[in-house]
Structures are given as C-alpha cells and as structure tokens.
Protein backbone atom coordinates (compact mmCIF):
# COMPACT_ATOMS: atom_id res chain seq x y z
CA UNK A 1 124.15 66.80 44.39
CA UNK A 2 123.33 70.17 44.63
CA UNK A 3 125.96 73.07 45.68
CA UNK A 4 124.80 76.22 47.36
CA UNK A 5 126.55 79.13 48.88
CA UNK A 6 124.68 78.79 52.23
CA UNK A 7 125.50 74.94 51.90
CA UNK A 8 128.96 75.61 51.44
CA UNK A 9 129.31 78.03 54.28
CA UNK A 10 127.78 75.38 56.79
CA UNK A 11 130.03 72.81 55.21
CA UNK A 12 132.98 71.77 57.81
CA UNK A 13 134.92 70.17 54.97
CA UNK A 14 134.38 73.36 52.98
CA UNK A 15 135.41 75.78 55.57
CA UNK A 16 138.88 73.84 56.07
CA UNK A 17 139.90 73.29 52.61
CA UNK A 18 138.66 77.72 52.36
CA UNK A 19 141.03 78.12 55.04
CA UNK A 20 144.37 76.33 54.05
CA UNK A 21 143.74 77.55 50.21
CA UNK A 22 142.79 81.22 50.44
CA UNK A 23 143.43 82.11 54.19
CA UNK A 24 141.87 83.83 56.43
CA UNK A 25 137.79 85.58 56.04
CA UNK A 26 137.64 85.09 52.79
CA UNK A 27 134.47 81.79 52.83
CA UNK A 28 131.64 83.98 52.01
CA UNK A 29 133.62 84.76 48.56
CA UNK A 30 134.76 81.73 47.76
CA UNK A 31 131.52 80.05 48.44
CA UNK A 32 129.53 81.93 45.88
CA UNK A 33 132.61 81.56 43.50
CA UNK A 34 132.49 78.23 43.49
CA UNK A 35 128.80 78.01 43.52
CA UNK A 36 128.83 80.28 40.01
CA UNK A 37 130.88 77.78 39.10
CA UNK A 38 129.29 74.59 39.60
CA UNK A 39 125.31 76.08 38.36
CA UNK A 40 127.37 77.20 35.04
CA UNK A 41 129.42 73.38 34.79
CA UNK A 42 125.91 72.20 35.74
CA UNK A 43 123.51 73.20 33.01
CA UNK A 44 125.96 71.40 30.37
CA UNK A 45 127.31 68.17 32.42
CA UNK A 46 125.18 67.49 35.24
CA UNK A 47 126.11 67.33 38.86
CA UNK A 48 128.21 64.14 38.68
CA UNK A 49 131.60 66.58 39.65
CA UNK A 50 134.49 67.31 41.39
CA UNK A 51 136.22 70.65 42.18
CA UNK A 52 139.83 71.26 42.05
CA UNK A 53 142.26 74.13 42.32
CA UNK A 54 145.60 75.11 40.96
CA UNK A 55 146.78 78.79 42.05
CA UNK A 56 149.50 80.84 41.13
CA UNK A 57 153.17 81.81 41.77
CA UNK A 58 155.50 84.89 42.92
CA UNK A 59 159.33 85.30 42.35
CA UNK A 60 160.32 85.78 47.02
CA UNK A 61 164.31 86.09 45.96
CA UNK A 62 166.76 84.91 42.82
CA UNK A 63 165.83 87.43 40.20
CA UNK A 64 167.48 86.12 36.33
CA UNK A 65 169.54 83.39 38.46
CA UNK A 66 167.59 80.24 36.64
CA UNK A 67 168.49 80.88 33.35
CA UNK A 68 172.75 81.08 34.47
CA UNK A 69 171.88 77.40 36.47
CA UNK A 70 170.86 79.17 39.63
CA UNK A 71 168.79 79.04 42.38
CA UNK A 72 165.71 80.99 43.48
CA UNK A 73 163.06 81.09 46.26
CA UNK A 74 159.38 80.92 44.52
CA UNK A 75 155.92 80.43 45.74
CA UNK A 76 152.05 79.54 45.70
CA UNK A 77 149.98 82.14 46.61
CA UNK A 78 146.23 82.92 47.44
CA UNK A 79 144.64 83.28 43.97
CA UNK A 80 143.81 80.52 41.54
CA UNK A 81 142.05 78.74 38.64
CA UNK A 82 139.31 76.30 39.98
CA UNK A 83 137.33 73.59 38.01
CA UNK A 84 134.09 72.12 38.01
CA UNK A 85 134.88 68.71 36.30
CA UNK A 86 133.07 65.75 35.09
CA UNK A 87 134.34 62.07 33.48
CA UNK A 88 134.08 62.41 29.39
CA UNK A 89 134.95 59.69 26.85
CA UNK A 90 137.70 60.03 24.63
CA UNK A 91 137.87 64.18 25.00
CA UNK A 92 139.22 66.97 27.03
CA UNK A 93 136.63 69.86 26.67
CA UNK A 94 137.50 72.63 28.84
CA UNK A 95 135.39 75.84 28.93
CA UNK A 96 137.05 78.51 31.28
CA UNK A 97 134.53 81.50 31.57
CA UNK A 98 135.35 84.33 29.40
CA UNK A 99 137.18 82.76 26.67
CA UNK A 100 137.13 80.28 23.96
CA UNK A 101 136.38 76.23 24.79
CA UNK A 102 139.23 74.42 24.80
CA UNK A 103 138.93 70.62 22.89
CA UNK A 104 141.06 68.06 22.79
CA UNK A 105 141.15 64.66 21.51
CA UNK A 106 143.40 62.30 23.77
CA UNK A 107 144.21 59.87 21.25
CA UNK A 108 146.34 62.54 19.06
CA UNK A 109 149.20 63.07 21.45
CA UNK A 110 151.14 65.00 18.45
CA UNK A 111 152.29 68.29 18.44
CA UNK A 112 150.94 70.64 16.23
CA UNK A 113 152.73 74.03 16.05
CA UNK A 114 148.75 75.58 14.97
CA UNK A 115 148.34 75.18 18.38
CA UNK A 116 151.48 76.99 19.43
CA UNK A 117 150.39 79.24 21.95
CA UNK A 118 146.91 78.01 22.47
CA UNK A 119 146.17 76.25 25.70
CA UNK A 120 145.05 73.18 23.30
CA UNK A 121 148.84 73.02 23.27
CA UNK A 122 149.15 72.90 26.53
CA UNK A 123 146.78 70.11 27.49
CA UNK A 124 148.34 68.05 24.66
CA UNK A 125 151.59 68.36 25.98
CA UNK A 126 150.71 67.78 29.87
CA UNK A 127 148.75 63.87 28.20
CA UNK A 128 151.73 63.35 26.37
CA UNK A 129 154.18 63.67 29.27
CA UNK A 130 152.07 61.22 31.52
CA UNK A 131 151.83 59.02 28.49
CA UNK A 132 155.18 58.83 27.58
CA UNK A 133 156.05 58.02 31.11
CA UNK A 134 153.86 55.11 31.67
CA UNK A 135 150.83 56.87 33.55
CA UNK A 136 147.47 56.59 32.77
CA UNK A 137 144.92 59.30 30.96
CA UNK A 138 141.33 59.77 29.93
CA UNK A 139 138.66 62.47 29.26
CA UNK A 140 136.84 65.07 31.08
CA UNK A 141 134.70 68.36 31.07
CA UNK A 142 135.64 71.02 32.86
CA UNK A 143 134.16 74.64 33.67
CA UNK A 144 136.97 77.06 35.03
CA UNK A 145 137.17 80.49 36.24
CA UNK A 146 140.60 82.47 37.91
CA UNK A 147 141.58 85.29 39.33
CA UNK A 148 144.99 84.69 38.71
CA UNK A 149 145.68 88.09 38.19
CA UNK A 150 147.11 88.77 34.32
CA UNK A 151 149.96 91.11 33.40
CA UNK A 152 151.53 90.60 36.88
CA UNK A 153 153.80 87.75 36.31
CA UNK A 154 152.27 85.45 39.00
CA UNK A 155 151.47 83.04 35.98
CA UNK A 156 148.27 81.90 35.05
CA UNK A 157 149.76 79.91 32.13
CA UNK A 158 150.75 77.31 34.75
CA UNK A 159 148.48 77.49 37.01
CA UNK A 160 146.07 76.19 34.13
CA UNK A 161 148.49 73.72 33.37
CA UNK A 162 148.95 72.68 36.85
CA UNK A 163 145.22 71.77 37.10
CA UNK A 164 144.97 69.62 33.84
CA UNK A 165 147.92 67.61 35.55
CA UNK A 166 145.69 67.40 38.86
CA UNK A 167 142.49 66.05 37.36
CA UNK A 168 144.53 63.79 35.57
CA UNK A 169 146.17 62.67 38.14
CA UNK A 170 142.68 62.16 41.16
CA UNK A 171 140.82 61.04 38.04
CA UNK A 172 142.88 57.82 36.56
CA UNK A 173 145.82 57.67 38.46
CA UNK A 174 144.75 57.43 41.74
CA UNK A 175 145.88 60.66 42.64
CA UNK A 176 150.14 59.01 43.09
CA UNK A 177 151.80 61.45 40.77
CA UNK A 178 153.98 63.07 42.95
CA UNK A 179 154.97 66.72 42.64
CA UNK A 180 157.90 66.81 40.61
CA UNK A 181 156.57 64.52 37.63
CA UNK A 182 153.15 67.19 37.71
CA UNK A 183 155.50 69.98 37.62
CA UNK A 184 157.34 68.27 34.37
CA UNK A 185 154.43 67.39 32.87
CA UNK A 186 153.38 70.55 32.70
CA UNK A 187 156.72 72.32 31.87
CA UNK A 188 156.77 69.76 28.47
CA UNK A 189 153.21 71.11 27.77
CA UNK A 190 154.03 74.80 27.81
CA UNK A 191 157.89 74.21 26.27
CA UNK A 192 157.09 71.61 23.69
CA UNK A 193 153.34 72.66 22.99
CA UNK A 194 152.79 75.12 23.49
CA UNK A 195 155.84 76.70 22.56
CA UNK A 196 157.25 78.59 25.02
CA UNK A 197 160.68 77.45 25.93
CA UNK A 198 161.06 77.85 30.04
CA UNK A 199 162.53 76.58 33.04
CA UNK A 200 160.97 74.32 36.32
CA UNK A 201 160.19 77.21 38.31
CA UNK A 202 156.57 78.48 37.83
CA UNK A 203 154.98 75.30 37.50
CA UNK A 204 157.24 73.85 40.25
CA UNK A 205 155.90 76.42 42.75
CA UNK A 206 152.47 75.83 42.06
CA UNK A 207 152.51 71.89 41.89
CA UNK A 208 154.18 72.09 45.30
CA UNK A 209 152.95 74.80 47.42
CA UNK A 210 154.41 76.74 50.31
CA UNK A 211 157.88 78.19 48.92
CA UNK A 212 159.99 76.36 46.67
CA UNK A 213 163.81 76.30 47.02
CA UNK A 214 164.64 75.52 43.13
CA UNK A 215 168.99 74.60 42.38
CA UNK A 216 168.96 74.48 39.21
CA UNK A 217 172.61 73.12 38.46
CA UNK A 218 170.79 70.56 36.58
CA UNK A 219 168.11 71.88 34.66
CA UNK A 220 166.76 68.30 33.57
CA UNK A 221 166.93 67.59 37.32
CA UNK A 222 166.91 70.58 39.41
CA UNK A 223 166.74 69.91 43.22
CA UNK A 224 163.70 70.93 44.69
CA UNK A 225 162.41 71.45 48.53
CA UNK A 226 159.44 72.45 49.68
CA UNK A 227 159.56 75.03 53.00
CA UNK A 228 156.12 76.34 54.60
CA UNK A 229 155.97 80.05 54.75
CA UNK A 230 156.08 80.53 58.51
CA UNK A 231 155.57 84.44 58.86
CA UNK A 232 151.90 84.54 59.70
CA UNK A 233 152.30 88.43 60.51
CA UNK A 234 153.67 89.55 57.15
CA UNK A 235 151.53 90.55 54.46
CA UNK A 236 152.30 90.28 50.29
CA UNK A 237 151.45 92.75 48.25
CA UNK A 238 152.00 92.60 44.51
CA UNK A 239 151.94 95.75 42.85
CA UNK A 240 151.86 96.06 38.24
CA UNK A 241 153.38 99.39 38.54
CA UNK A 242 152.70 99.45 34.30
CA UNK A 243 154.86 99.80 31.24
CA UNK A 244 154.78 98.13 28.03
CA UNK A 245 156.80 94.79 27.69
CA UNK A 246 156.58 94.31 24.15
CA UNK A 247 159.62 96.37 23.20
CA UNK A 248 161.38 94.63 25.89
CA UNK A 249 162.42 91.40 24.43
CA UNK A 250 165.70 92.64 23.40
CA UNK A 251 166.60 94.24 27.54
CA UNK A 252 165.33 90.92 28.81
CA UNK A 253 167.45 88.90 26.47
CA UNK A 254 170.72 90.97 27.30
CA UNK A 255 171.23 90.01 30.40
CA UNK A 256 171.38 86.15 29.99
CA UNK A 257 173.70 87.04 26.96
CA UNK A 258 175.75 88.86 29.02
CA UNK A 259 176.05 86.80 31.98
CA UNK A 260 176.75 83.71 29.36
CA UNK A 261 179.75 86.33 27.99
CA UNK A 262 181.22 86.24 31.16
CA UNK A 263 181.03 82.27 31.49
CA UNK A 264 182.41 82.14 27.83
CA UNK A 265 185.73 83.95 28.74
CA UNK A 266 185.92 81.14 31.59
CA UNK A 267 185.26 78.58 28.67
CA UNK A 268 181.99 77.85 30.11
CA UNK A 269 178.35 77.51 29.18
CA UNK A 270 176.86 79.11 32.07
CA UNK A 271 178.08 80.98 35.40
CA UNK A 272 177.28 78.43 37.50
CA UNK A 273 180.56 76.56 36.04
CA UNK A 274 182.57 79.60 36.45
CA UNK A 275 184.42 79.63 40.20
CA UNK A 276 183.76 83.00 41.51
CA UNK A 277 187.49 83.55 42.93
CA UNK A 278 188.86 82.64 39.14
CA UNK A 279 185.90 85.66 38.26
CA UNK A 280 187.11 88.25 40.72
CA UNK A 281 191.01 87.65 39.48
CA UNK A 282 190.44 88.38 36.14
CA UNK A 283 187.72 91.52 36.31
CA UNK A 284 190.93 93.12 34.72
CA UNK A 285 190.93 91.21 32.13
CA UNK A 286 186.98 90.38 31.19
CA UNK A 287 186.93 94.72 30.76
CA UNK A 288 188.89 93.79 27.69
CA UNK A 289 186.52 91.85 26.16
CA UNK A 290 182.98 92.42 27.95
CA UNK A 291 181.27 95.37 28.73
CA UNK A 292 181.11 96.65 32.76
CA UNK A 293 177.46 96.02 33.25
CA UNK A 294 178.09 92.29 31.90
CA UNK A 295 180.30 92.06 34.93
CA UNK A 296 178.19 93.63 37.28
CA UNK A 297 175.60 91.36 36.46
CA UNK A 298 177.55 88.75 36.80
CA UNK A 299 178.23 90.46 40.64
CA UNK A 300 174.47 89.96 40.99
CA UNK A 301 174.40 86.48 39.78
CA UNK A 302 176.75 85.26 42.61
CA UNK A 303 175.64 87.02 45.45
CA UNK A 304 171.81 86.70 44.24
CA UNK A 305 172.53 82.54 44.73
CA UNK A 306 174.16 83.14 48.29
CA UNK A 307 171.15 85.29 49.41
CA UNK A 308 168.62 82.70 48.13
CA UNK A 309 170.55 80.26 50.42
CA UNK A 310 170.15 82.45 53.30
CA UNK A 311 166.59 83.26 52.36
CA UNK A 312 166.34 79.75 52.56
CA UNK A 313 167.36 79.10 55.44
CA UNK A 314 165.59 82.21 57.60
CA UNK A 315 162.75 80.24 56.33
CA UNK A 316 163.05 77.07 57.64
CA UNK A 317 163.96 78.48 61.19
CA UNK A 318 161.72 81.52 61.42
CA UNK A 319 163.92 84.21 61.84
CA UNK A 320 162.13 87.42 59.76
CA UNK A 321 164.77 90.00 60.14
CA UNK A 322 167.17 87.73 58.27
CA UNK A 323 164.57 86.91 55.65
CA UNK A 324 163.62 90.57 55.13
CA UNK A 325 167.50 91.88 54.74
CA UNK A 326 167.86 89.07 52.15
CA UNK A 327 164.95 90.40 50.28
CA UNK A 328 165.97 94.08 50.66
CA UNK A 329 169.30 93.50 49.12
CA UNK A 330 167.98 91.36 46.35
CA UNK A 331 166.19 94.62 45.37
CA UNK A 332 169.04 96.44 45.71
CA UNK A 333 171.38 94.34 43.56
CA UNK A 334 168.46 94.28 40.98
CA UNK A 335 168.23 98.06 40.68
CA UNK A 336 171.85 98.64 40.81
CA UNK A 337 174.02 95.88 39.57
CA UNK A 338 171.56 93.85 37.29
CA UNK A 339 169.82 96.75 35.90
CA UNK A 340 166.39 95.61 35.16
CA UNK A 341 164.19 98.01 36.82
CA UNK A 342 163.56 100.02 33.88
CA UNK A 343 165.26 99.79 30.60
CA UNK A 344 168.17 101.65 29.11
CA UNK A 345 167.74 105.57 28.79
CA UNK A 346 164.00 105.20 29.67
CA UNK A 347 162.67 108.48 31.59
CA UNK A 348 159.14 106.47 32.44
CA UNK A 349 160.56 104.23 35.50
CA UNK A 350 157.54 102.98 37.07
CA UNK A 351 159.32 100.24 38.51
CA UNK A 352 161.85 102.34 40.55
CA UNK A 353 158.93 104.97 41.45
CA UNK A 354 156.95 102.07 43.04
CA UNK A 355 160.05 100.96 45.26
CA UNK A 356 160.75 104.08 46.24
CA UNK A 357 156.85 105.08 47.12
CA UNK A 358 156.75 101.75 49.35
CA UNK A 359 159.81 102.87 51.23
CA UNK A 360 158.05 106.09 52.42
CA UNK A 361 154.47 104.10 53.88
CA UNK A 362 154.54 102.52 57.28
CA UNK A 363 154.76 99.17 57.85
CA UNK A 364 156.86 98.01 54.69
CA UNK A 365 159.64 96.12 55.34
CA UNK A 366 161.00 95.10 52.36
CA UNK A 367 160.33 95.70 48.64
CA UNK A 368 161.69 94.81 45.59
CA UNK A 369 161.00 94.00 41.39
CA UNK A 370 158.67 90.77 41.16
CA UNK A 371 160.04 88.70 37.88
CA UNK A 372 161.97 89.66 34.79
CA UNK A 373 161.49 93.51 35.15
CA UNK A 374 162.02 96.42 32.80
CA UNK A 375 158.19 97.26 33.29
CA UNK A 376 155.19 95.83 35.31
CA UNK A 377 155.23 94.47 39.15
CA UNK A 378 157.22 95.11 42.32
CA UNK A 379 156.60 92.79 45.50
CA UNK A 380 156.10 94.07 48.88
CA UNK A 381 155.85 92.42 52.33
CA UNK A 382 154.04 94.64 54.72
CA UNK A 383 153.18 93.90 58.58
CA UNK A 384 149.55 92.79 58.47
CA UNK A 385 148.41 95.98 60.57
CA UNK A 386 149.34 98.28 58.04
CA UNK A 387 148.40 96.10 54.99
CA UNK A 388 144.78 97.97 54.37
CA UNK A 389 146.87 101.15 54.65
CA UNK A 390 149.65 99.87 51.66
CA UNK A 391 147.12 99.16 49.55
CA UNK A 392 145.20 101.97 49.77
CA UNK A 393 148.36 104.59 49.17
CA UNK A 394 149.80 102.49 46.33
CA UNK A 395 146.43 102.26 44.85
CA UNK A 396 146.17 105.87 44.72
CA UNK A 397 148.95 106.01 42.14
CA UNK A 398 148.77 102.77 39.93
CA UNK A 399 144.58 102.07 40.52
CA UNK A 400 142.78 99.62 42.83
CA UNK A 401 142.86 97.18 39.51
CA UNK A 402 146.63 96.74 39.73
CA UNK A 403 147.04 96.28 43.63
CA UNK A 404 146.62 93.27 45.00
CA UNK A 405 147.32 91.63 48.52
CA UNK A 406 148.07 87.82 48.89
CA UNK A 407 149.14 85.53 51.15
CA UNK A 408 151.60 82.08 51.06
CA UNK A 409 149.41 79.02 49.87
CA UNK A 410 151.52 76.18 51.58
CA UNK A 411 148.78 73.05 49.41
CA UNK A 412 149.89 72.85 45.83
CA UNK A 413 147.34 72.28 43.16
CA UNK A 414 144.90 69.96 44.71
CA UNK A 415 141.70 68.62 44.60
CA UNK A 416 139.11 70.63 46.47
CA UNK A 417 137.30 68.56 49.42
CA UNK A 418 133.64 69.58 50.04
C-alpha cells in the first residue's frame, strides 16, 4: 500500500470522507496532510495501516450551565487530530509529531498520579474504562498530527482522547461501541488519569458529531441528542482575543461557588434543584446573605437553560433568526449578568473589545464569549459571503495566528475510509 497526494485526490472514497469531515475545497490540503502522515508512520511501522480522525469542539450556547446541572448546545467542528495506525502486541506507542512518544503497557490498567497530566494518563484511563466494562483491548502504533488549534478552548485534550477510544473500538471491538460509552471512556481517562476533574461535554461533542444537546440533571447520566447543523450559509469563526488565564483560577471558580450559594439558601446542592419561582420570591431575602452578582448569575443560569432549549429547537427545524437571537442574548447575559468577559477591575478587556469589533463588520450576526471566559476566545457566526472579509478585519487586531474559520462536523470521531 502506498499513499500519495495525487492518489488521494483521484480517490472517490477519499474525496467523500474530505467532504463530510472538513467541508468544502479543502482535498488538496488534506491530501498532502495525510500523506505527511502516513510516509512519517511508514518509515517506523510499515504500510499495514489505517487512518482515523477525532476533531474538536466549540461551546454554540449554555455558558457555566454544566457545572449548576445544566444544559448546553456543543459541537464538532472542522479541525482535528488524525492517525496513521498499525496492530502492536501488548503496547500502545503513540508518537504525535512535535512532541514526546507516548508508551503504554496495556496490561497495567493502574493509575499512577506520575502520569497526572500526561496523555500516558489518558490512554490508561480510556483501556481501563473499556476494560472495566467488559469490552475488549489490545495494542497499536500510531503517528498523529492536529491542528486542533491550542489556547482556544476547542479542546484538543479530547479530541486525542476521542481517537484512542476509536482505534480501540474499529480495531478489537468491531467498531459497536456506541457514542455515549466512547464519550465516558474518555471522560474517566482525562478525570481519573489524567487528573483533570470535568464534565460529559467536550468529549461528548466530539464522539458524536453535529451539535450536541447535553441535560445534565444527571451528571452520571446526562441525556444526550445529537442534531445536524443545518445552516449551510453561516460561517464560524473562532477568535483567541488573548489574555493570560493563569491568574484566573480564582474568577473561574467564583462563579460555580456562587451559583452553589444561591442553591444552598434553597437547601440545595445545585440550581438545577432550586424552582425558579421559590428564587424570584426570595431575591429579598438571598441580598441578606449573598452578594448581588451571585444572584445575577444565578439570573443567567435560568434563562441560559431556557435559551439552550430554544437553541435547540431552531436547530432541529431550521429556523436561523431564532437560532441567532438565542445566541445574541447568551452573549449578552454573559457580559452583563454572569460577568465573565473579563475579570474584576481589569482595564485589558480583550474579550469585550472583540465583541464589540465584530458588531461593527458586515455580515456578523451574532457573537458572543466561546467557553469559560475572563481571557482568550469569542465565537462568531458570519454569512459565508462576508466570511473572508471577518477574518481579515479581526485578524488585523489579534494576528492571522489567532483567527480561525470553521465549519459544523456532523461525523464524530471516526475511522477515515480511503
């Protein structure tokens, strides 16, 4: 077997899978992607391999809802982590270009907190998950590359773990995991493993493609549902408008605290317990014992859920201008009720100066913070005429390296057919 760029573009198989993955004219640079990729995989393993691909995720409405038991609108997008990958005995060895090989031995399905942080972690956990659930695992190579693009919280941590669940599950199990149990595996990896306590939602998104409409009332089981983005003349545009997050920790952490300070007063864990008519009685009250913005963001909380449902539903029957006013007022709520565009007292608000730049260029029609906020990305959907336009003005202020357009990606990690 030998892969080629011109083979690839001449390749029917290759042109459809191109197509449903990455959209529209964009063969001629995946072909010689995944060509690098298999003459790299090939020098070490041979050409006995199969290619698979696991992209990554954006935040489309529910901004700090799934922490409160919420619900959120999240999806797979255009840019992923793909893998050249070969049967191995015994081992996981996983070299993605540009950092360290990964190595794993599948027989020790212990954690280690060494590995805390380390994507050994997060293989470990993702073998112990199908283990301990009666599914069957086994070795491989694999050579990776991404652009997942970093430091714009689309993340790459589970796409990665999304396609260790993947080739695990074409390569000895038939390829009959379904979604949900990927999606878990791969949450245990990067919670228990790896170390990074987090909810359903990234590596939900990516395992199932399109946009995911997450309830999180139960967080063991959250309902999930799967919608294809039907908007084929809207554009996405993620913007990492900058900032530092590493101060942050403390702003990000407020506002579950507070939001759990207004569920306390109720008696409750979270504010999905609390009725929202018993919340609105007693604002009066809750002054005495929690601060205003606690209660505002509590404001956010409920009508965040209720616009998610909308958003939801706009989706599934196509209408835009409903889907568009949902996302507008998300933003809106975010800036000025949960507070997260820029942190307390701050003078730098890159966040804020992004939304308001978007506002001012033709063809936006809706904009808003992408993920926790405080610093870093806003999300933009822009009519597809005036995408190359977008781009070009926001680059102008934050650099072509932190601009990048994407589309839906309605197949969920997958393998690649060639």
């Amino acid at each position: 077997m030998g892969i080629t760029a011109k083979d690839l573009l001449e390749n029917k198989k290759f042109l459809a899978s191109t197509k449903l993955l990455y959209g529209d004219n964009k063969e001629e640079y995946q072909a010689k992607r995944y060509e690098n990729l298999y003459n790299i995989h090939k020098k070490t393993y041979g050409d006995n391999c199969t290619f698979f691909s696991s992209s990554g995720r954006i935040e489309v409405c529910g901004n700090h809802t799934d922490h409160n038991n919420g619900k959120v609108l999240c999806a797979s997008i255009s840019v992923d982590t793909i893998a050249c990958v070969t049967p191995l005995e015994g081992k996981i060895i996983i070299a993605s270009i540009g950092y360290p090989v990964v190595e794993v031995d599948i027989s020790d399905l212990n954690v280690h907190k060494e590995e805390f942080g380390k994507s050994e972690g997060l293989v470990r956990g993702v073998l112990a998950y199908y283990k301990q659930n009666g599914y069957k695992i086994g070795g491989f190579a694999a050579t990776t590359t991404s652009d997942v693009f970093k430091g714009a919280g689309v993340s790459s941590s589970a796409s990665f773990e999304l396609l260790v669940a993947e080739i695990l599950n074409v390569m000895f199990n038939d390829g009959k995991i379904d979604v949900i149990t990927k999606a878990k595996a791969a949450h245990m990896g990067e919670s228990d493993y790896f170390g990074k306590p987090c909810g359903l939602l990234d590596q939900s998104a990516i395992s199932i493609g399109g946009v995911s409409y997450i309830d999180f009332k139960s967080t063991k089981d959250p309902k999930v549902e799967k919608i294809d983005w039907p908007f084929n003349d809207l554009a996405i545009v993620i913007t990492n408008t900058g900032g530092d997050h590493c101060n942050l920790t403390g702003e990000y952490a407020a506002i579950r605290e507070e939001m759990e300070a207004v569920a306390k007063f109720f008696h409750k864990k979270v504010l999905r317990k609390v009725k929202e008519e018993e919340f609105y009685e007693n604002i009066s009250k809750l002054r005495e014992v929690v601060s205003d913005r606690a209660i505002e963001r509590a404001i956010h909380y409920f009508n965040e859920n209720r616009r998610v449902d909308i958003a939801k539903k706009a989706l599934q029957k196509g209408q835009e201008k409903k889907f568009i006013d949902m996302i507008n007022q998300s933003g809106i709520s975010s800036l000025t009720m949960l507070q997260n565009c820029f942190p307390n007292g701050a003078v730098a608000q890159p966040i804020p100066l992004g939304i308001a730049l978007s506002k001012q260029i033709k063809g936006v029609k809706a904009v808003r913070v992408h993920g926790g906020g405080f610093a870093g990305t806003i999300i933009a959907y822009v009519e597809k005429s005036e995408v190359k336009n977008y781009v070009k003005e926001m680059s102008k202020v934050f650099g072509d390296e932190n601009v990048f357009h994407i589309e839906v990606r309605n197949i969920g990690a997958c393998k690649v057919e060639l």
